[in-house]
N, C-alpha and C. Protein backbone atom coordinates (compact mmCIF):
# COMPACT_ATOMS: atom_id res chain seq x y z
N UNK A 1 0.04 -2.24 16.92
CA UNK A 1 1.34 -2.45 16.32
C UNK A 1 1.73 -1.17 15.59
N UNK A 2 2.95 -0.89 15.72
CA UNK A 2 3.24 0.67 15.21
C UNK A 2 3.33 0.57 13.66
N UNK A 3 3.26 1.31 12.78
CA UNK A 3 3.56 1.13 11.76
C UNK A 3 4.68 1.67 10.84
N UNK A 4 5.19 0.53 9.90
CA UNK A 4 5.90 0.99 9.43
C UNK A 4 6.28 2.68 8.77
N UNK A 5 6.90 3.16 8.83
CA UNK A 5 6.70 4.61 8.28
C UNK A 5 7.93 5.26 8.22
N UNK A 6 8.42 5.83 7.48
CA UNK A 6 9.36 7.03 6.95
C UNK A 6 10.44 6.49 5.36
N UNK A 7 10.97 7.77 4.62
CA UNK A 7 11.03 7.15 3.40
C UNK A 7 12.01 5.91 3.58
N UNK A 8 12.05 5.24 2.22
CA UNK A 8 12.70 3.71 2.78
C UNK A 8 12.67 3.38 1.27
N UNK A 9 14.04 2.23 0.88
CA UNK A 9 13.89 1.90 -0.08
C UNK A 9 12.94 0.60 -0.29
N UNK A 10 12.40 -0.12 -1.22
CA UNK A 10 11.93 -1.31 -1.61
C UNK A 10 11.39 -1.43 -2.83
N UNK A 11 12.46 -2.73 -2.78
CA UNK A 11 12.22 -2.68 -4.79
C UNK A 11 12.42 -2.06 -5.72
N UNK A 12 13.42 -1.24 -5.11
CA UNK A 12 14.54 0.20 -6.10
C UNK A 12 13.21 1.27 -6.38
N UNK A 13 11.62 1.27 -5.31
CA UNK A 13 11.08 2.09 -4.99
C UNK A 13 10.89 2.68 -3.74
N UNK A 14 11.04 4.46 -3.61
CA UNK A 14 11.31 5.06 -2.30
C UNK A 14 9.58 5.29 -2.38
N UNK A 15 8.78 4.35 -0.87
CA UNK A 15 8.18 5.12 -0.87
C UNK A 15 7.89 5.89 0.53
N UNK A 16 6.87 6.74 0.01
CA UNK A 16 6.61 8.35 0.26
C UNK A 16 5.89 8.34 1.58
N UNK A 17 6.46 8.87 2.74
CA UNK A 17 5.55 9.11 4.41
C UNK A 17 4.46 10.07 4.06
N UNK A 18 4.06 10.90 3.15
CA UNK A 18 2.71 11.29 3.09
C UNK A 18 1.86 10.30 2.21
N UNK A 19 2.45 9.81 1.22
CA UNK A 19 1.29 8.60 0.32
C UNK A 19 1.37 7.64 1.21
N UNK A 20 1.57 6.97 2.07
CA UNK A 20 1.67 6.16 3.18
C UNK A 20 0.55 6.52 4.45
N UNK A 21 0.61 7.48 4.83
CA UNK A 21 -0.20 8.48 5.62
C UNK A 21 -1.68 8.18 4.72
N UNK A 22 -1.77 9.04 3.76
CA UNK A 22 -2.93 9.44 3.06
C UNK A 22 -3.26 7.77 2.72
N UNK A 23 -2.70 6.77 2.32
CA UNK A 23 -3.55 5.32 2.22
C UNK A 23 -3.93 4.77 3.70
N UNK A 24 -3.29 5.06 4.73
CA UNK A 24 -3.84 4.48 5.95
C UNK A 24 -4.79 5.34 6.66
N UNK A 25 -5.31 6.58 6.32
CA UNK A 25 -5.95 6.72 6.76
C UNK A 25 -7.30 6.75 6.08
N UNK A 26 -7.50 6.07 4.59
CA UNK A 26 -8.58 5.35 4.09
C UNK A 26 -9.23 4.21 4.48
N UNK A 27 -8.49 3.70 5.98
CA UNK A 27 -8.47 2.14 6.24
C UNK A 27 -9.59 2.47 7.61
N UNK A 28 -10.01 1.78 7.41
CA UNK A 28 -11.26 0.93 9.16
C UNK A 28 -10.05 1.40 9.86
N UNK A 29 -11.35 2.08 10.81
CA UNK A 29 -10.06 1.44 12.04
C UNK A 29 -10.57 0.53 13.47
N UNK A 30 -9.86 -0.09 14.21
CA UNK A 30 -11.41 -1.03 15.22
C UNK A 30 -12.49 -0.28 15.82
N UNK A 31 -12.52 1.05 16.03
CA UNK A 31 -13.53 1.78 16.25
C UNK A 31 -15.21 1.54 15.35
N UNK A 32 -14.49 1.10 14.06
CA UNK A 32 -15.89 0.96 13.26
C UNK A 32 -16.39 -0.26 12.75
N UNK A 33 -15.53 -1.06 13.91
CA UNK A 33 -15.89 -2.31 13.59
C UNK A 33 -17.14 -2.73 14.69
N UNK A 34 -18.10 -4.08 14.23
CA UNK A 34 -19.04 -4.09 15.75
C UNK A 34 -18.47 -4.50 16.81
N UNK A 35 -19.20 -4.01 17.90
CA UNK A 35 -18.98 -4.57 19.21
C UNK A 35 -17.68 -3.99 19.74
N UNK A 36 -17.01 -4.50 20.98
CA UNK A 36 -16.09 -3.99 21.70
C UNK A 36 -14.45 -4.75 21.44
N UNK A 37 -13.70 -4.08 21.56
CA UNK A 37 -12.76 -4.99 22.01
C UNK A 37 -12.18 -5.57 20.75
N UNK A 38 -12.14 -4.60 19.64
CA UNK A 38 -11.30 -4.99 18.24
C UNK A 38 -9.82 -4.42 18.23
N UNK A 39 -8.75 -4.91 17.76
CA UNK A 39 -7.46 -4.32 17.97
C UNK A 39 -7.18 -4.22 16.43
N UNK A 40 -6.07 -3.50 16.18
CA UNK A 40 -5.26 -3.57 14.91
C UNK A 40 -4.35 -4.60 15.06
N UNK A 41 -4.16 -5.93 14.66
CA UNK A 41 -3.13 -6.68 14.66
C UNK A 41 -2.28 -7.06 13.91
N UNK A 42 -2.15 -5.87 12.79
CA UNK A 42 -0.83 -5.77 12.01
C UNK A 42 -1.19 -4.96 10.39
N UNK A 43 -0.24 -3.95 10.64
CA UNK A 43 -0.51 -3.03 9.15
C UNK A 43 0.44 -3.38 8.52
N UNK A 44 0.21 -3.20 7.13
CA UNK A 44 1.43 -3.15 5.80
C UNK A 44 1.35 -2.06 4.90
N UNK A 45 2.46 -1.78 4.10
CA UNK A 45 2.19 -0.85 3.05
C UNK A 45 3.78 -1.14 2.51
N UNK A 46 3.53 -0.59 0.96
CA UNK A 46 4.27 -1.19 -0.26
C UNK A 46 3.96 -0.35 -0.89
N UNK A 47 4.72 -0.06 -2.24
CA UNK A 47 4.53 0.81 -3.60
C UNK A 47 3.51 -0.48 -4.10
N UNK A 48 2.27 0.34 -4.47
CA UNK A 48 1.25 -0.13 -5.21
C UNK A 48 2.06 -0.63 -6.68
N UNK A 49 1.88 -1.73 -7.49
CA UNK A 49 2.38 -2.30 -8.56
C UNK A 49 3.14 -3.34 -8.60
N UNK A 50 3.59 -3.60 -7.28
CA UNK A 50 4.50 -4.69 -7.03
C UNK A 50 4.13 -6.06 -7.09
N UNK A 51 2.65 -6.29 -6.59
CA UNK A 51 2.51 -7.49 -7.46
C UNK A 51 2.50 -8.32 -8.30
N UNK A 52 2.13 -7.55 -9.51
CA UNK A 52 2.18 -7.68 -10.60
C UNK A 52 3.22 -6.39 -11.97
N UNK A 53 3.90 -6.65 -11.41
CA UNK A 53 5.12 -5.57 -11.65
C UNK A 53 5.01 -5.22 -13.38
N UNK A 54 5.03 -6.41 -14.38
CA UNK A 54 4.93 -6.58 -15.42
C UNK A 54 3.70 -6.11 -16.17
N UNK A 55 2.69 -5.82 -15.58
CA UNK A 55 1.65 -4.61 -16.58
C UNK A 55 2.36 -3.71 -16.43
N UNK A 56 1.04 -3.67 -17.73
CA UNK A 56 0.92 -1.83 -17.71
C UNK A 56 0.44 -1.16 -16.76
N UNK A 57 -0.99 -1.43 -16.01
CA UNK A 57 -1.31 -0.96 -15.08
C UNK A 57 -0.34 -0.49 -13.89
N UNK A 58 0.30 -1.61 -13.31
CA UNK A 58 1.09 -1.81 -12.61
C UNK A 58 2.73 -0.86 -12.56
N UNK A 59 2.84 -1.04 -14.21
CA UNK A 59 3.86 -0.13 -14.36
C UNK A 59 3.41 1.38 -13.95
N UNK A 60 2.77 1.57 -14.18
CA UNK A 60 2.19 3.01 -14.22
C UNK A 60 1.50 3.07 -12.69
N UNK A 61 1.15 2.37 -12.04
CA UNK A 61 1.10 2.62 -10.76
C UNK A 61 2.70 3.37 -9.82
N UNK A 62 3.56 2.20 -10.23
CA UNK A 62 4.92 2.55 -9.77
C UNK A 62 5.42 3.75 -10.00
N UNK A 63 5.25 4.49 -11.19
CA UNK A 63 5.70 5.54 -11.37
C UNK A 63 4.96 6.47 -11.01
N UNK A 64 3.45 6.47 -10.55
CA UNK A 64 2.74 7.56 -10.23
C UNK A 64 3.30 7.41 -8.18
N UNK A 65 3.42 6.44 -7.85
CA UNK A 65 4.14 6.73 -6.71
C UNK A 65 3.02 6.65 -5.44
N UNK A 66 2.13 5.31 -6.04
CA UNK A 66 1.04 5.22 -4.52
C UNK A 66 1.29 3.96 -3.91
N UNK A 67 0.79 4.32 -2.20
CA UNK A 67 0.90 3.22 -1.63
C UNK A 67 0.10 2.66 -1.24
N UNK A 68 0.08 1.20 -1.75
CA UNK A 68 -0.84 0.33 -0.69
C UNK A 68 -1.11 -0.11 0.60
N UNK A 69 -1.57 0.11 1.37
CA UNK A 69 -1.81 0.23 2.63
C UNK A 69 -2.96 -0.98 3.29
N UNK A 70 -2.52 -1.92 4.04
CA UNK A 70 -3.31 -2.57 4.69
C UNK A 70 -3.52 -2.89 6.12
N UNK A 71 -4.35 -3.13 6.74
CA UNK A 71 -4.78 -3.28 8.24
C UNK A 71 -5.46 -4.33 8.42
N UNK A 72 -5.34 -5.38 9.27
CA UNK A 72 -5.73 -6.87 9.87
C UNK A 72 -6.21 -6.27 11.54
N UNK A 73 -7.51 -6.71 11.52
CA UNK A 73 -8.05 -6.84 12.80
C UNK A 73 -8.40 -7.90 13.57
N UNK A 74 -8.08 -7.80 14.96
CA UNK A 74 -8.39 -9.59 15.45
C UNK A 74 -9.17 -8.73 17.05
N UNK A 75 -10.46 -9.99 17.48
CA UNK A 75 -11.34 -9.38 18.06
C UNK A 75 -11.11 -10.32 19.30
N UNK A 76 -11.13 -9.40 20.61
CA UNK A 76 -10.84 -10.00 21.28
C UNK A 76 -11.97 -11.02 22.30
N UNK A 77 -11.26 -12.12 22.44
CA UNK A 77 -12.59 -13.55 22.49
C UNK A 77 -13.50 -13.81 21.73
N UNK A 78 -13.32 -13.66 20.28
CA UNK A 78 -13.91 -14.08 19.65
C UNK A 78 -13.31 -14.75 18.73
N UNK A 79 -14.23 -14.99 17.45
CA UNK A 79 -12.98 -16.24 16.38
C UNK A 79 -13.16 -15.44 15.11
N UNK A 80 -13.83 -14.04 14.98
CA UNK A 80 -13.60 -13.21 14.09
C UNK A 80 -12.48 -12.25 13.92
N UNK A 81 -11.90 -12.22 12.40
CA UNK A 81 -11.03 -11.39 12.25
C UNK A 81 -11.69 -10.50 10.76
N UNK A 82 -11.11 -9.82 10.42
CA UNK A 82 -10.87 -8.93 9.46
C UNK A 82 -9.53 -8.02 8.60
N UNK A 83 -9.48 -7.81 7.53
CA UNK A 83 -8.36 -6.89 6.87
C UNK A 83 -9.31 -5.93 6.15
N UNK A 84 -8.64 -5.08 5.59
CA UNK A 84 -9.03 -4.34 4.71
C UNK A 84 -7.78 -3.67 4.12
N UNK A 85 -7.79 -3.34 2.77
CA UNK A 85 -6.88 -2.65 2.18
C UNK A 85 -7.47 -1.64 0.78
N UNK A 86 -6.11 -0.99 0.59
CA UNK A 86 -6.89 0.10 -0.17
C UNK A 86 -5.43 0.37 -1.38
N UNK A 87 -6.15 0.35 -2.41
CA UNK A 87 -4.89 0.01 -3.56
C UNK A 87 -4.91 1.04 -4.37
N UNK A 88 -4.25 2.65 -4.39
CA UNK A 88 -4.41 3.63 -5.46
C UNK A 88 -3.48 3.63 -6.51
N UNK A 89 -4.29 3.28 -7.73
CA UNK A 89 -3.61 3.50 -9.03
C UNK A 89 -3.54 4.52 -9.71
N UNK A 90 -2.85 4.76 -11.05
CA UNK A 90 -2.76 6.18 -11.59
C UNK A 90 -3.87 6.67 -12.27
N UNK A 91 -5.36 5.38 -13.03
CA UNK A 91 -6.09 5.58 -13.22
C UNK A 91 -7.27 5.44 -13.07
N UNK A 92 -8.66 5.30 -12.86
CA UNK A 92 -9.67 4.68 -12.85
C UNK A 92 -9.99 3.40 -13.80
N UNK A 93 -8.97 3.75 -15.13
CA UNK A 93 -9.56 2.26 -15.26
C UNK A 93 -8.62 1.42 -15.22
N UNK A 94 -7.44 1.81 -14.31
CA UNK A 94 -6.53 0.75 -13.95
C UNK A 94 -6.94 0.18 -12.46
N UNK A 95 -7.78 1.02 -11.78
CA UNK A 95 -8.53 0.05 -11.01
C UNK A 95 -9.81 -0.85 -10.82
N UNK A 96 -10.21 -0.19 -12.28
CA UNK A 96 -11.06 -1.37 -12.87
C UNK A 96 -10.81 -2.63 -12.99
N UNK A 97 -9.12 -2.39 -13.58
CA UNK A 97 -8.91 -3.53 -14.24
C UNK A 97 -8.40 -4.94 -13.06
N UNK A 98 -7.82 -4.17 -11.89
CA UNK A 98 -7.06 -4.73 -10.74
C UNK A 98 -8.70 -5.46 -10.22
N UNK A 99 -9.73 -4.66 -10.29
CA UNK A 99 -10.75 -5.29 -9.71
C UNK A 99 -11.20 -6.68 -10.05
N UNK A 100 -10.93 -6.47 -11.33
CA UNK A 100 -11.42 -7.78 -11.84
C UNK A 100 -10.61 -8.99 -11.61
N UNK A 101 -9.20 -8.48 -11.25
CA UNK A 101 -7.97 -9.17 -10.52
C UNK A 101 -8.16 -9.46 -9.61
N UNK A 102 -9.19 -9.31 -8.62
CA UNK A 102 -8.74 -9.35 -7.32
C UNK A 102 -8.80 -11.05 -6.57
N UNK A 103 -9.28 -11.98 -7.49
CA UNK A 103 -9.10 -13.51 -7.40
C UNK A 103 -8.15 -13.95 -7.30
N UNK A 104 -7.07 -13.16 -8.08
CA UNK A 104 -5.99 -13.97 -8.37
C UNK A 104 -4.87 -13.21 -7.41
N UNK A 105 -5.26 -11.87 -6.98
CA UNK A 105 -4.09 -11.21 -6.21
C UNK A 105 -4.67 -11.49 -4.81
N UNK A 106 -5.95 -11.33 -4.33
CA UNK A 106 -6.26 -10.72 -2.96
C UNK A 106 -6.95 -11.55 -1.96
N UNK A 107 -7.11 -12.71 -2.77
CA UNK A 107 -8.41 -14.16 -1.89
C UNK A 107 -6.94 -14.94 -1.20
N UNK A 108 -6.08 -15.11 -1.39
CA UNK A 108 -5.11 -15.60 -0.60
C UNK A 108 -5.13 -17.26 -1.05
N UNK A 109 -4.10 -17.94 -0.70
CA UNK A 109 -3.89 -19.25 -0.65
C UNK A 109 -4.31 -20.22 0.31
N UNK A 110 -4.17 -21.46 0.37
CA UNK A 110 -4.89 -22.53 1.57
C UNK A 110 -3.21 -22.18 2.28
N UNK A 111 -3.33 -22.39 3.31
CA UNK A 111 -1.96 -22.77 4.82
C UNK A 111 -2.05 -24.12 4.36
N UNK A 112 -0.71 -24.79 5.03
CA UNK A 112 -0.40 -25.92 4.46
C UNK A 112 -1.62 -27.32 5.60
N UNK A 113 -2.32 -27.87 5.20
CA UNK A 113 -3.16 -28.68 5.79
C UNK A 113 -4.39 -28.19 5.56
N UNK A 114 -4.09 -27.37 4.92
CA UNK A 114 -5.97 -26.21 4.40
C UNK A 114 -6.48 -27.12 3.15
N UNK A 115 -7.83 -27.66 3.38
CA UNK A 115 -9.03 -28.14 2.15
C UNK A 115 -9.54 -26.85 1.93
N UNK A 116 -10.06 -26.47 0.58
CA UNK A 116 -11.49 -25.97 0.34
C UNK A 116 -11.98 -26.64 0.22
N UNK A 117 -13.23 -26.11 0.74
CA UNK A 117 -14.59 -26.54 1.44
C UNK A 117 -15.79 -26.15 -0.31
N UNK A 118 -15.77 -24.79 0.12
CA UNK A 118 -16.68 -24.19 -1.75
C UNK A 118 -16.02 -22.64 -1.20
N UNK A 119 -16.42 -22.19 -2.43
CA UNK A 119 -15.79 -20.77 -2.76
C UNK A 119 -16.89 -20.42 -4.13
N UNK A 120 -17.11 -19.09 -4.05
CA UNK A 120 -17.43 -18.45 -5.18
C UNK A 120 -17.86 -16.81 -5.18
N UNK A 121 -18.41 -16.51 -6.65
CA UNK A 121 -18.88 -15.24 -6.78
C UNK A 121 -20.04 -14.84 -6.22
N UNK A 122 -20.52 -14.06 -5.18
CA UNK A 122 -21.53 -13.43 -4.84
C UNK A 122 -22.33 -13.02 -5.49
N UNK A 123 -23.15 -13.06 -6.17
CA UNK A 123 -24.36 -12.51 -6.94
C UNK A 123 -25.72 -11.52 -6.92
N UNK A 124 -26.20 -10.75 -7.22
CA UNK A 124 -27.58 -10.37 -6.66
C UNK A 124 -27.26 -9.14 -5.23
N UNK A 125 -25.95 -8.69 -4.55
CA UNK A 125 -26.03 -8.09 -3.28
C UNK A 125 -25.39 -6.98 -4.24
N UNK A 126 -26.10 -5.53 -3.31
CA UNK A 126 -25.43 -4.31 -3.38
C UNK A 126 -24.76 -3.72 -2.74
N UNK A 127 -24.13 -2.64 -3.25
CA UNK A 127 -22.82 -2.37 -2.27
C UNK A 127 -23.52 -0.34 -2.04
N UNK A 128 -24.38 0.31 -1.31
CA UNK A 128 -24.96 1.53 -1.80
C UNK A 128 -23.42 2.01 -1.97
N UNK A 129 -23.56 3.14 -2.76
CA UNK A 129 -22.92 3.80 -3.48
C UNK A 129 -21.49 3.80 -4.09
N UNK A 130 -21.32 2.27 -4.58
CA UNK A 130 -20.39 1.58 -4.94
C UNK A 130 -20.87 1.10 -6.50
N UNK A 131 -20.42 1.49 -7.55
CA UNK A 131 -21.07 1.07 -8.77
C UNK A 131 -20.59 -0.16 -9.24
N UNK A 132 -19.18 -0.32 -9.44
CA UNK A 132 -18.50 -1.44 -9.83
C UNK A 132 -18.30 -2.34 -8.71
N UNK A 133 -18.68 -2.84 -7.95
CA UNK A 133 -17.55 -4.05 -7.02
C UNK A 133 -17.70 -5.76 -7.79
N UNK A 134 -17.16 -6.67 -6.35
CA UNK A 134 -16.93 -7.71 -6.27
C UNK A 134 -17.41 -8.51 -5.16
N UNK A 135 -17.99 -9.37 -4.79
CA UNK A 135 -18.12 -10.04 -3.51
C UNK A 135 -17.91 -11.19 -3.92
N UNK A 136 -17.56 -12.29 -3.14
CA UNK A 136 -17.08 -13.47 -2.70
C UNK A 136 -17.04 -14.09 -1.79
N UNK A 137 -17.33 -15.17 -1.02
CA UNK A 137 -17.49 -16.25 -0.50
C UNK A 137 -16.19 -17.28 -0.36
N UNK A 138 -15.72 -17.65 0.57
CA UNK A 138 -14.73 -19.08 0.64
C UNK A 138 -14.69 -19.30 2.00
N UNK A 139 -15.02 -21.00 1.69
CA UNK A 139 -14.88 -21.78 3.06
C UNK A 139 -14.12 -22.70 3.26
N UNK A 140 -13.13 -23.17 4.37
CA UNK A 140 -12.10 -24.08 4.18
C UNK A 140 -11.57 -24.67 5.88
N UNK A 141 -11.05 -25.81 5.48
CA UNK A 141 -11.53 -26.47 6.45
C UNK A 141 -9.68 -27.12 6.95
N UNK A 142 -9.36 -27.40 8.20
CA UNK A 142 -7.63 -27.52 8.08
C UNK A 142 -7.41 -27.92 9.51
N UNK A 143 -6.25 -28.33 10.01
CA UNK A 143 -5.69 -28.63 11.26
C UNK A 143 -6.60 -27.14 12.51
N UNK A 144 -6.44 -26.19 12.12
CA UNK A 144 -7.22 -25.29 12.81
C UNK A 144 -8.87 -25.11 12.59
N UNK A 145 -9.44 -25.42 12.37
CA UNK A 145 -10.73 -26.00 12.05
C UNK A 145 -11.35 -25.10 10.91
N UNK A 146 -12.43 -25.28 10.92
CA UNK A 146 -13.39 -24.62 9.97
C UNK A 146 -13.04 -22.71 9.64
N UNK A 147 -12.93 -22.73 8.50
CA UNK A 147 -13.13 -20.52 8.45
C UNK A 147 -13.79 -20.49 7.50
N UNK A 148 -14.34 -19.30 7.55
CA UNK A 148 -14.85 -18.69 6.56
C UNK A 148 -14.78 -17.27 6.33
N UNK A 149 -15.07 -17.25 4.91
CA UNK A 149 -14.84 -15.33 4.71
C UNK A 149 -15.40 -14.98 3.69
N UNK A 150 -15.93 -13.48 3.64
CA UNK A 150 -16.68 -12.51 3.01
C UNK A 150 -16.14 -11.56 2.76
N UNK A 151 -15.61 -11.42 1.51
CA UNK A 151 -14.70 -10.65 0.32
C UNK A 151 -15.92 -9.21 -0.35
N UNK A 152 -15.69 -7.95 0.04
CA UNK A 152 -16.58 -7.09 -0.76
C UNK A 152 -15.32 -6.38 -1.19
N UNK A 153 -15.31 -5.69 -2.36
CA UNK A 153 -14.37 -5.35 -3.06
C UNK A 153 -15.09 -3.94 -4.16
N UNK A 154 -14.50 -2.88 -4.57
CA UNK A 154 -15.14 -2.40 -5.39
C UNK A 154 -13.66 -1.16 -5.78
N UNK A 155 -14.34 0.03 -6.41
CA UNK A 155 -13.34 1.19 -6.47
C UNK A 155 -14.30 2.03 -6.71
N UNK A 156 -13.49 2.96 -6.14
CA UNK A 156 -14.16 4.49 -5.78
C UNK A 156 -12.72 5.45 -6.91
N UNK A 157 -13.08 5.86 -7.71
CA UNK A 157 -12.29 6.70 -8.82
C UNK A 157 -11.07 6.02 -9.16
N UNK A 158 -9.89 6.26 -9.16
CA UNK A 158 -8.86 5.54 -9.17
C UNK A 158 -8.29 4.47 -7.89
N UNK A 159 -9.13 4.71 -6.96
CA UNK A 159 -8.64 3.57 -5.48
C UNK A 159 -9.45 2.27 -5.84
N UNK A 160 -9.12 0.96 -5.61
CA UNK A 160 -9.31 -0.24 -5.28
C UNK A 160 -9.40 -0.42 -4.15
N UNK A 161 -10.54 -0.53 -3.26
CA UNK A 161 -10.52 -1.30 -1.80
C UNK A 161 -11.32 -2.24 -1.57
N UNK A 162 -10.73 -3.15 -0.74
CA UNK A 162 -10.91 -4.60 -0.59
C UNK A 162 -11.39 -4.79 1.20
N UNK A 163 -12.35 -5.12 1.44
CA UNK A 163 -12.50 -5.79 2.68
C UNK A 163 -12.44 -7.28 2.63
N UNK A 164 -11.89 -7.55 3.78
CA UNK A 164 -12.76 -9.56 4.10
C UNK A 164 -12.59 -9.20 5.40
N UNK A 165 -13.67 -10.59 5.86
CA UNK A 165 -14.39 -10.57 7.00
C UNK A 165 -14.39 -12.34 7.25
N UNK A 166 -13.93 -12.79 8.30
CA UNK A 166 -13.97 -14.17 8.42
C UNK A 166 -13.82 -14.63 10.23
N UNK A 167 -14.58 -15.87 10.35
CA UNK A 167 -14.66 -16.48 11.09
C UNK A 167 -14.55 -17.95 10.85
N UNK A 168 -14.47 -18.37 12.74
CA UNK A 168 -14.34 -19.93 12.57
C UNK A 168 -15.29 -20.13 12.60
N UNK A 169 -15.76 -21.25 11.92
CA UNK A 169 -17.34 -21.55 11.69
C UNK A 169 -18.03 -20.48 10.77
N UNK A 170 -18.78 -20.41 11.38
CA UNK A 170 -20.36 -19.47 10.61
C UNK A 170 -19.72 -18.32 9.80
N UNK A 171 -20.38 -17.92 8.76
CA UNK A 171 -19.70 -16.68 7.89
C UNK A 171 -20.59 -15.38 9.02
N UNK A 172 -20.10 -14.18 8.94
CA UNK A 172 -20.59 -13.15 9.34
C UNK A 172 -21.51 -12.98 8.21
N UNK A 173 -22.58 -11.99 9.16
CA UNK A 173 -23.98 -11.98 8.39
C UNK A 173 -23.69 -11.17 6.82
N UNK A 174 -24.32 -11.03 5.95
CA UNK A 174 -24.22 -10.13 5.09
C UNK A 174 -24.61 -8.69 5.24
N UNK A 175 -25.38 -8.50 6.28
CA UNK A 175 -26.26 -7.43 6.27
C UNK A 175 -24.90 -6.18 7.38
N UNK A 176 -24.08 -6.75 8.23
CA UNK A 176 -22.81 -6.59 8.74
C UNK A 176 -22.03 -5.95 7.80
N UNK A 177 -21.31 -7.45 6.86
CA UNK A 177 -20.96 -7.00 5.65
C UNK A 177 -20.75 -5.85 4.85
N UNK A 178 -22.02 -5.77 4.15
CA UNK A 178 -22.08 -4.83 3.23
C UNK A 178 -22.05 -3.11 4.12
N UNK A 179 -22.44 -3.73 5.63
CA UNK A 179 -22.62 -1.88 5.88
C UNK A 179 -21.02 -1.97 6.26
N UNK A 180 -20.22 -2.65 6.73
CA UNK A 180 -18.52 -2.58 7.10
C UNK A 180 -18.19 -2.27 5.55
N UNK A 181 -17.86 -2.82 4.61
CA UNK A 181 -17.66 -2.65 2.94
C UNK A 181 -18.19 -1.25 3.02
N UNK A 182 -19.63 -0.64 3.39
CA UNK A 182 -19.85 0.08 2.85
C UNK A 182 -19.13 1.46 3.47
N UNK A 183 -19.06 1.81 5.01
CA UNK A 183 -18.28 2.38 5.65
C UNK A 183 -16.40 2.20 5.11
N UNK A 184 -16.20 1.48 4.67
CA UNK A 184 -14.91 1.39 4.25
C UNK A 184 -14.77 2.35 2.85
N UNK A 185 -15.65 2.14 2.12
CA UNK A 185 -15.98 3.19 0.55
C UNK A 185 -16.17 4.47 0.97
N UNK A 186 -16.57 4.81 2.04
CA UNK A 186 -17.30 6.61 2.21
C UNK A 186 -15.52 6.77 2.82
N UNK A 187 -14.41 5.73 3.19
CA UNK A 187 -13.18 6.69 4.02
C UNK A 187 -12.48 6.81 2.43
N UNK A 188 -12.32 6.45 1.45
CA UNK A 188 -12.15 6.69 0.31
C UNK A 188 -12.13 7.84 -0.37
N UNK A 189 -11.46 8.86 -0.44
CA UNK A 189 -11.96 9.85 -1.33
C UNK A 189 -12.37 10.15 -2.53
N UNK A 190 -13.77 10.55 -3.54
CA UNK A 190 -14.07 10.39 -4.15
C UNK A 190 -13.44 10.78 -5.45
């Protein structure tokens, strides 16, 4: 899918075809995903802050002028998908702080006919050379059957990046996981 790109207004913010550029190419691309036959099935990008427009963080994202950039992968014949995104703020510890956010901005909602199943915080797993992250767990169950997904999350200086990883049925292994999460942190610049 081509991606959006060149300057443009949104949200009375212009953003920028090189900060646009420079966040997508922090992103996976299906090349480094396993196995054969992964596609890109849909990118986004936005002025970083817009979620939560009303911090400080947020404010100060907007005015430093970065974009968030995301990529959704869907595998072909299989029932695994993936996203990843990458969120640069103006400071390091404003992506501290988004990290600790990332429950409330980045785990997503049930579709309408969606149960949770259980959900929670990951405990005890490392991320190599990731000091701060996040991992997470959620399973849920709906007219389209069973999913599940594996949330690794961390920041590398002032960037926030977020993987998930989900299937129907069975969660993908952890050991997968953490090396996809971890390949996603080294496209990051330090």
């Amino acid at each position: 899918m081509p991606r959006d790109t060149g300057p443009r207004e949104g949200d009375d913010q212009l953003i920028d075809d090189e900060e646009t550029a420079l966040s997508f190419a922090m992103l996976l691309e299906p090349s480094d995903l396993p196995g054969h036959r992964w596609r890109i099935a849909e990118e986004r990008s936005w002025p970083t802050g817009q979620l939560d427009p009303a911090s400080e963080k947020s404010r100060r994202a907007l005015a430093f002028g970065g974009v968030t950039a995301w990529r959704s992968f869907a595998a072909a014949e299989s029932s695994r998908s993936a996203w990843v995104e990458v969120v640069p703020y103006a400071t390091t510890e404003d992506a501290g702080v988004s990290l600790r956010q990332v429950p409330k901005f980045f785990v997503g909602t049930l579709r309408p006919g969606e149960r949770l199943v259980a959900e929670g915080v990951v405990e005890g797993r490392v991320l190599p050379g990731v000091a701060d992250t996040w991992m997470f767990e959620k399973s849920t169950t709906g007219p389209e059957g069973d999913t599940s997904a594996r949330y690794v999350s961390g920041t590398i200086g002032r960037i926030l990046f977020i993987t998930c990883f989900s299937s129907s049925g069975a969660m993908w292994p952890w050991a997968e996981v953490i090396e996809l999460a971890r390949l996603q942190a080294e496209k990051v610049p330090g």
